[in-house]
Protein backbone atom coordinates (compact mmCIF):
# COMPACT_ATOMS: atom_id res chain seq x y z
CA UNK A 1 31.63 -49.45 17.89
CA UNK A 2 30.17 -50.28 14.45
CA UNK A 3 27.55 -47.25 13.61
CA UNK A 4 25.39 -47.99 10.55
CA UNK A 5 22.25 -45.40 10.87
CA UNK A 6 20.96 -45.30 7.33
CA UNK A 7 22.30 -43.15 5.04
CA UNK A 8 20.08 -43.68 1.87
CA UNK A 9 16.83 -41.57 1.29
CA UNK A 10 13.47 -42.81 1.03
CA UNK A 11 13.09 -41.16 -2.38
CA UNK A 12 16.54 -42.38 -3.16
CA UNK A 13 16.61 -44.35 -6.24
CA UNK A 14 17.01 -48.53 -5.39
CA UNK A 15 20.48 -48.41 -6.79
CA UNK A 16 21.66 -46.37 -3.22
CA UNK A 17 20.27 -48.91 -1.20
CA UNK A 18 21.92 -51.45 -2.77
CA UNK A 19 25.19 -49.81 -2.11
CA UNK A 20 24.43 -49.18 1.07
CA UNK A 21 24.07 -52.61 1.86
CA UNK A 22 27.29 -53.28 0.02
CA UNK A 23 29.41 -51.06 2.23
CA UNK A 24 27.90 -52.13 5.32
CA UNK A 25 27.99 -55.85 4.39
CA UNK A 26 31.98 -55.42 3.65
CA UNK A 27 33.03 -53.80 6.36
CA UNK A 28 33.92 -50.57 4.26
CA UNK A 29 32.15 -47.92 5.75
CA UNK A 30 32.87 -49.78 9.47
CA UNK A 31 36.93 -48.97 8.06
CA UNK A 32 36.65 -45.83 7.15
CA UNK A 33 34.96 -44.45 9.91
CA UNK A 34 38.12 -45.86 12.09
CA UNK A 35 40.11 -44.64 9.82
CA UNK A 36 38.39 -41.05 10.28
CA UNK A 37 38.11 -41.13 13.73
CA UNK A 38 41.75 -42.52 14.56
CA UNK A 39 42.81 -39.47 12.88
CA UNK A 40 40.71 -36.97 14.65
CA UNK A 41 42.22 -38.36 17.67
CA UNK A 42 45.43 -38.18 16.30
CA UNK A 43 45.63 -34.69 14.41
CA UNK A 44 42.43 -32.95 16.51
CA UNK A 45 41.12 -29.46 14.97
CA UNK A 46 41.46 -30.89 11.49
CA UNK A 47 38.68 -30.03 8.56
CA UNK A 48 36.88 -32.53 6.50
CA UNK A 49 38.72 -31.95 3.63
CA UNK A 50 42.27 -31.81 5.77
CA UNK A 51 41.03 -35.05 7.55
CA UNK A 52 40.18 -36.53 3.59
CA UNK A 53 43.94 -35.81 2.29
CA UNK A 54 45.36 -37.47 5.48
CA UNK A 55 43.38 -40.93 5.46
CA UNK A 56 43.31 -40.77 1.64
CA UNK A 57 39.99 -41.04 1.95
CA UNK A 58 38.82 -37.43 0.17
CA UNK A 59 36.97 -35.21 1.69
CA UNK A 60 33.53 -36.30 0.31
CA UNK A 61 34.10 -39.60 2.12
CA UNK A 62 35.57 -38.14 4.93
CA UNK A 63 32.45 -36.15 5.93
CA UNK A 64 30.32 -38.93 5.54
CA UNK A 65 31.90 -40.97 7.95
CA UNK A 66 32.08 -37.90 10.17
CA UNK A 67 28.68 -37.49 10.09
CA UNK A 68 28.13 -41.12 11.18
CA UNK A 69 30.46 -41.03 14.21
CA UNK A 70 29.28 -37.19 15.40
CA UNK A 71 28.55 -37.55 18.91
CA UNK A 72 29.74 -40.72 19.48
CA UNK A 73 33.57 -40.51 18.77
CA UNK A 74 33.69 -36.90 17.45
CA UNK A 75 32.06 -33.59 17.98
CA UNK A 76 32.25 -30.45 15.43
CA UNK A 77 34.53 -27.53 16.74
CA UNK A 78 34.62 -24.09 15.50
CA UNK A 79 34.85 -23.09 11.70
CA UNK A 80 38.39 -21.60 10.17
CA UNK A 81 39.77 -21.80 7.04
CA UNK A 82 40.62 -25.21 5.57
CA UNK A 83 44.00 -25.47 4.30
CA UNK A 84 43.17 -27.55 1.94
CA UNK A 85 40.13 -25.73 0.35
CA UNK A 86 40.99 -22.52 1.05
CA UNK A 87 37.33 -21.78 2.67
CA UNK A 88 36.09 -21.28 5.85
CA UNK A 89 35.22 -24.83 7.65
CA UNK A 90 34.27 -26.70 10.37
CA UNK A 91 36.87 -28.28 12.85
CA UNK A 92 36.79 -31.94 13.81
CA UNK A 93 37.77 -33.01 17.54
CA UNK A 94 37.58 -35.94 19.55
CA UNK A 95 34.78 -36.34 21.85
């Protein structure tokens, strides 16, 4: 399932639109959320930032595409600390 909700602003400057469009045109964000979510399936309870270094994706990235796919293909879990930041985060797991 292809999810493109918008993820640009209103009061976003024209240059984020434009690369929205890009990402969704190429098939980019499309990949990466598989990517994400075939990895929450595989390695469930994992952070953003744990889920980021796996995929190679980073963790900026990584949430992103969470955030697309919550409640579809994912669901947020309970926070602990990320072993990869060192802080107290929340837990991705397959819906």
């Amino acid at each position: 399932m292809q999810v493109e909700i918008p993820v640009s602003h209103k009061h976003d400057p024209d240059t984020s639109r434009i690369a929205e469009e890009m990402i969704n045109q190429a098939g980019t964000r499309f990949n990466h959320q598989q990517r994400v979510g075939r990895m929450v399936k595989l390695c469930p309870g994992k952070t953003a930032a744990e889920l980021g270094a796996l995929t190679a994706l980073g963790q900026h990235e990584s949430s992103r595409r969470l955030a697309d796919i919550t409640g579809i293909t994912v669901e947020k879990g309970e926070r602990r600390k990320c072993s990869v930041k060192g802080t107290q985060m929340v837990t991705w797991w397959p819906k």
